[in-house]
Structure formats: C-alpha cells, structure tokens
C-alpha atoms as a PDB file:
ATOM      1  CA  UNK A   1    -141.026 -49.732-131.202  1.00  0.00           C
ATOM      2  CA  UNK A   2    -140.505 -53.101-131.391  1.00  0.00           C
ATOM      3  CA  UNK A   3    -142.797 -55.497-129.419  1.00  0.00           C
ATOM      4  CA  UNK A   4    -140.083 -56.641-126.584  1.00  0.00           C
ATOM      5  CA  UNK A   5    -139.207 -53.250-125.853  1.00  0.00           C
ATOM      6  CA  UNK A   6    -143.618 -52.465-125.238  1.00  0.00           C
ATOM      7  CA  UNK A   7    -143.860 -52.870-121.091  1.00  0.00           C
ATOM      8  CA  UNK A   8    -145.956 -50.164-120.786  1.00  0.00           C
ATOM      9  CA  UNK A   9    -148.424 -50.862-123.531  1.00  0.00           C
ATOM     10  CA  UNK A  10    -147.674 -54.768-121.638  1.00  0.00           C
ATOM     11  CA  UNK A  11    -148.653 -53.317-118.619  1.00  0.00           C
ATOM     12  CA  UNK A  12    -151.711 -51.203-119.402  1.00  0.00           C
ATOM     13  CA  UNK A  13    -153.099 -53.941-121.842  1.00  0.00           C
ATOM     14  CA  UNK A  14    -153.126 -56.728-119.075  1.00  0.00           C
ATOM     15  CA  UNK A  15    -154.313 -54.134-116.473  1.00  0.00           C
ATOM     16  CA  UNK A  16    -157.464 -53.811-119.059  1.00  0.00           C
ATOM     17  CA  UNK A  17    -157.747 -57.386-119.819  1.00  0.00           C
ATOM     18  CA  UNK A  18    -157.964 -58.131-115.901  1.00  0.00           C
ATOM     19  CA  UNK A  19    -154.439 -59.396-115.604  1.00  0.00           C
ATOM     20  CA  UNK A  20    -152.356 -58.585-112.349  1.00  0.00           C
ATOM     21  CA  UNK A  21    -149.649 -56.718-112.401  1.00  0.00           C
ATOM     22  CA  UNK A  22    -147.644 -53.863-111.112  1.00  0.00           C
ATOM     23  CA  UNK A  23    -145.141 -51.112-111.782  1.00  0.00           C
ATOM     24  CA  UNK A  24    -141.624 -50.417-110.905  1.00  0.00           C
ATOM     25  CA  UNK A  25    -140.408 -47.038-112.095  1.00  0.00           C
ATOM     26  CA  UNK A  26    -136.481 -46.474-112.344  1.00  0.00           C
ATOM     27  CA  UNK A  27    -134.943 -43.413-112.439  1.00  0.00           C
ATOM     28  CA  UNK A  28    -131.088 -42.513-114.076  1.00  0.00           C
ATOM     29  CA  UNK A  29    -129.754 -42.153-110.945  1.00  0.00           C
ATOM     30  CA  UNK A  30    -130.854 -46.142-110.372  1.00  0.00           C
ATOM     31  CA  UNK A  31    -133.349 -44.808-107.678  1.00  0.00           C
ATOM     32  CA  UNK A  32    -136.296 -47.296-107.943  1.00  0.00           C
ATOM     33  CA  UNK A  33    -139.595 -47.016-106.437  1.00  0.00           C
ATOM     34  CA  UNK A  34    -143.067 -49.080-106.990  1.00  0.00           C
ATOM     35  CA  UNK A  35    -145.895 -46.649-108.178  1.00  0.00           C
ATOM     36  CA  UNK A  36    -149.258 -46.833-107.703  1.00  0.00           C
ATOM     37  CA  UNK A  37    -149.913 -49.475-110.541  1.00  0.00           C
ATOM     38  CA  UNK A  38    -151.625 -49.183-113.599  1.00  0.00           C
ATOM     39  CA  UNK A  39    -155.323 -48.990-111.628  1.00  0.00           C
ATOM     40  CA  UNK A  40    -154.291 -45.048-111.607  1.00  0.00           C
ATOM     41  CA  UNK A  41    -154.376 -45.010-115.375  1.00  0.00           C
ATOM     42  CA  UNK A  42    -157.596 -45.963-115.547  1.00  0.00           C
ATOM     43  CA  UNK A  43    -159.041 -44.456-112.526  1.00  0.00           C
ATOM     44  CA  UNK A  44    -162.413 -41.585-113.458  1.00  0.00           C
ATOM     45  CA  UNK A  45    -161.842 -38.118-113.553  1.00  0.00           C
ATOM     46  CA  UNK A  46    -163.095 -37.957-109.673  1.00  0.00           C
ATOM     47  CA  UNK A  47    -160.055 -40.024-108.224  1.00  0.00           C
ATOM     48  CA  UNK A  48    -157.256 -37.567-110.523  1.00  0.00           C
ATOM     49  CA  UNK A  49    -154.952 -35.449-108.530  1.00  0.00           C
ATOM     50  CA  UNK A  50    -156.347 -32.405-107.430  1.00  0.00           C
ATOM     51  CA  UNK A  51    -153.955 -30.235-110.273  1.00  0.00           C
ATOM     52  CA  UNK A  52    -154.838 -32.735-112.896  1.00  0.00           C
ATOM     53  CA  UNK A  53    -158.354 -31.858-112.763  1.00  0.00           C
ATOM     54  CA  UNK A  54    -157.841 -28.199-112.283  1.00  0.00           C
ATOM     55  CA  UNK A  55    -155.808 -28.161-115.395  1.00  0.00           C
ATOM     56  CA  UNK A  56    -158.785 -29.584-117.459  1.00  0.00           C
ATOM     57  CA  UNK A  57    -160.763 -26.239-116.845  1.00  0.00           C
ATOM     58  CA  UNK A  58    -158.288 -24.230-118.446  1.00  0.00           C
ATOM     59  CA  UNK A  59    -158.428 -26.843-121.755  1.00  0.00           C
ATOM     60  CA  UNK A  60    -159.603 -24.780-125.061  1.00  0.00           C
ATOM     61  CA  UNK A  61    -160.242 -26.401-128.778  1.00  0.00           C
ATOM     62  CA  UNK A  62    -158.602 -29.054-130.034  1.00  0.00           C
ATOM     63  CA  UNK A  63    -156.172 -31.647-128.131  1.00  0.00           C
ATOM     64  CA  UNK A  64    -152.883 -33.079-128.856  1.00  0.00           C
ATOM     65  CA  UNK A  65    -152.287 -35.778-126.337  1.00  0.00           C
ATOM     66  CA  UNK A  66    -148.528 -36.667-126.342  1.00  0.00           C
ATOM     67  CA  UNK A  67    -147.304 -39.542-124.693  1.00  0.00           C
ATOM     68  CA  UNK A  68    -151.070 -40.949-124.321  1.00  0.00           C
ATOM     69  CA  UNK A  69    -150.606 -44.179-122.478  1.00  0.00           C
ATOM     70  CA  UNK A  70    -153.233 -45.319-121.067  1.00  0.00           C
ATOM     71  CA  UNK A  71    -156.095 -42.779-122.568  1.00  0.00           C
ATOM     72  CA  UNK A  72    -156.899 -40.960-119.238  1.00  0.00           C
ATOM     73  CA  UNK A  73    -156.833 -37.324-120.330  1.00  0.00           C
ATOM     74  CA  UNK A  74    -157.895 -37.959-123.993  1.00  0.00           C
ATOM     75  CA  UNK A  75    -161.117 -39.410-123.649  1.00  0.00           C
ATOM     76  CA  UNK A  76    -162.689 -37.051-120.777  1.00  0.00           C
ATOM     77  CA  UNK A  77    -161.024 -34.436-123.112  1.00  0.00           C
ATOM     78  CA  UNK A  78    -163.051 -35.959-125.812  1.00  0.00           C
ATOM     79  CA  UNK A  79    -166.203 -36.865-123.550  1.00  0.00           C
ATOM     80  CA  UNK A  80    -166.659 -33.255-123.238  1.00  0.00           C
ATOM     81  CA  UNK A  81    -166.385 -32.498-126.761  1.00  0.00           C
ATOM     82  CA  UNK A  82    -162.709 -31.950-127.940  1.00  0.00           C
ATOM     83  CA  UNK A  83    -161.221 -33.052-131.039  1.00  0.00           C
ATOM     84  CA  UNK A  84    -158.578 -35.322-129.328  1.00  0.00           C
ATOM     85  CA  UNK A  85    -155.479 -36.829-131.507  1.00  0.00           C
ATOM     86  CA  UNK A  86    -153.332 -39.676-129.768  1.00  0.00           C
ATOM     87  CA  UNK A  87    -149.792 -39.840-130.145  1.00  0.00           C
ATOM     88  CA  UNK A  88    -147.216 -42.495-128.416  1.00  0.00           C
ATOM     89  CA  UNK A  89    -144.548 -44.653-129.322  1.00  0.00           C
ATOM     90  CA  UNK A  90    -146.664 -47.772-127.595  1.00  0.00           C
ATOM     91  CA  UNK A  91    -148.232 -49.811-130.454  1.00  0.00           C
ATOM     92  CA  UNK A  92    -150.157 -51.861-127.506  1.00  0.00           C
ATOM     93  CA  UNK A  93    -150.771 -48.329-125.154  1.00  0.00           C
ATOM     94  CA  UNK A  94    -152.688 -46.787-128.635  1.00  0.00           C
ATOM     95  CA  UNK A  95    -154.520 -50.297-128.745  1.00  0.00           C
ATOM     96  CA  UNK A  96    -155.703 -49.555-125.473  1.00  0.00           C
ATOM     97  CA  UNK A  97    -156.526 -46.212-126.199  1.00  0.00           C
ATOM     98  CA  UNK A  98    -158.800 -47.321-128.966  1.00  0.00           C
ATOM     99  CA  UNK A  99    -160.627 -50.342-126.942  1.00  0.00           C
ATOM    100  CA  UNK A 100    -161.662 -47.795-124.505  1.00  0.00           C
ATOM    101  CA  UNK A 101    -163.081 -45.132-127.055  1.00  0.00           C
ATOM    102  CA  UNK A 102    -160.575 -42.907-128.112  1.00  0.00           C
ATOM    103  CA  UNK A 103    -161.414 -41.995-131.717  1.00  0.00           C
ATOM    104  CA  UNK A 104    -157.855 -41.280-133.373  1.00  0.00           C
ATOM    105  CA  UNK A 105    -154.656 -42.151-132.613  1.00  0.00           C
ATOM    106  CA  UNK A 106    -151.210 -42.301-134.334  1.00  0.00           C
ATOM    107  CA  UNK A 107    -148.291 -44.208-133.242  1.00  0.00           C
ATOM    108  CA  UNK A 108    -144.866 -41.599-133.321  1.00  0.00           C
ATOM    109  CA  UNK A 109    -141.924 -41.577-132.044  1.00  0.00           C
ATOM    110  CA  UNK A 110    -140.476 -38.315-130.280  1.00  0.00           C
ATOM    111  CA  UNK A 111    -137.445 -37.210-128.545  1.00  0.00           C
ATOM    112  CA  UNK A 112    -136.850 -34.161-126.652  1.00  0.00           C
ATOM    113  CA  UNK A 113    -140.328 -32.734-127.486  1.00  0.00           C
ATOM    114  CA  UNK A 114    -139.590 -33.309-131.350  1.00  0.00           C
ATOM    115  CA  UNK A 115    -141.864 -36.249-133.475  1.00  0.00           C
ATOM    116  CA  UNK A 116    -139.141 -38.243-134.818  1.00  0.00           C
ATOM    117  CA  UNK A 117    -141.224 -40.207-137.346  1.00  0.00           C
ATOM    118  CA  UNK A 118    -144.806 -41.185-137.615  1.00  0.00           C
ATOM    119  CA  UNK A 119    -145.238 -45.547-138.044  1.00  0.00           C
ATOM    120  CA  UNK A 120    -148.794 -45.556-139.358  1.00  0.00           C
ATOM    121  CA  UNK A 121    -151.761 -43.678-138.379  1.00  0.00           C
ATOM    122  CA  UNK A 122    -154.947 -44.896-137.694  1.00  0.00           C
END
C-alpha cells in the first residue's frame, strides 16, 4: 500500500500519538455516517461489545488476526497466552500494532478472503 492511500494506519497512528481526529465511514451505496472514532480501537477489553467479548471465550490455540488495525483483539488474545500473527495491508496500522506490544506482524495484502502477496514480514 502506498503511503497516500494509509488513512487508517493515519488515523490510528495519530489517535496513539494524541492527535485529534475522527472517522467517516462510506459505504458503496454513498451512505456516509461518522463512527465512533478511533478511541473504540483502543478501548480495554471491558468497554468491547457485549458479542466481541463473548466470542473471546470460545478462542482455542493459535491466532491469525486478519485485517488487524488497530491491535485490539491480538494483544488480549496474546495477553492471555496465544500465539498471535498480525496481518493487514496498513504499513502504519502494523506500526501501531507493534508500539503497543504485539509481538509479530506481517504486512499482506488480501482480497476476497485470499492473501494476495506478503510485502515483508517482521
């Protein structure tokens, strides 16, 4: 990805380095709404939606975490003892994921559920 086409790993990496921001979410139908913000990526494991954290019960060995963003599910998955592995097309969204403890990452690209490439692993 190159680095104009980033807003989400923008977004995320100026939500962690205390920079203001907000999100605007458009759909292909051109419906556009205003989302919660990036605070929700962020936000503990107390403040997920109630299904989010029921799904975590029901995790089992190790973790692929596609589509990563901003780390959320990989590193309680990985506070509570999973291997966790990374992936996203986001140089600056795996950057995050690193700066807040995530142990392994690898930027990928992936379409319709298939990993197109792999850029460089880390």
């Amino acid at each position: 990805m190159r680095d104009e086409q980033d807003a989400y790993g923008y977004e995320i990496m100026d939500f962690l380095n205390y920079k203001p921001g907000f999100e605007e979410i458009e759909h292909d139908d051109g419906t556009v709404l205003l989302s919660g913000g990036p605070q929700m990526y962020f936000d503990p494991f107390r403040r997920w939606p109630v299904q989010a954290r029921k799904a975590m019960r029901f995790v089992r060995g190790r973790v692929l975490d596609v589509g990563s963003g901003a780390r959320r599910h990989a590193l309680h998955l990985q506070e509570r003892g999973h291997d966790v592995l990374c992936i996203d097309n986001s140089p600056l969204a795996l950057e995050v994921c690193r700066r807040c403890g995530v142990r392994e990452t690898r930027e990928m690209r992936f379409i319709r559920g298939r990993v197109l490439s792999e850029f460089s692993t880390r």
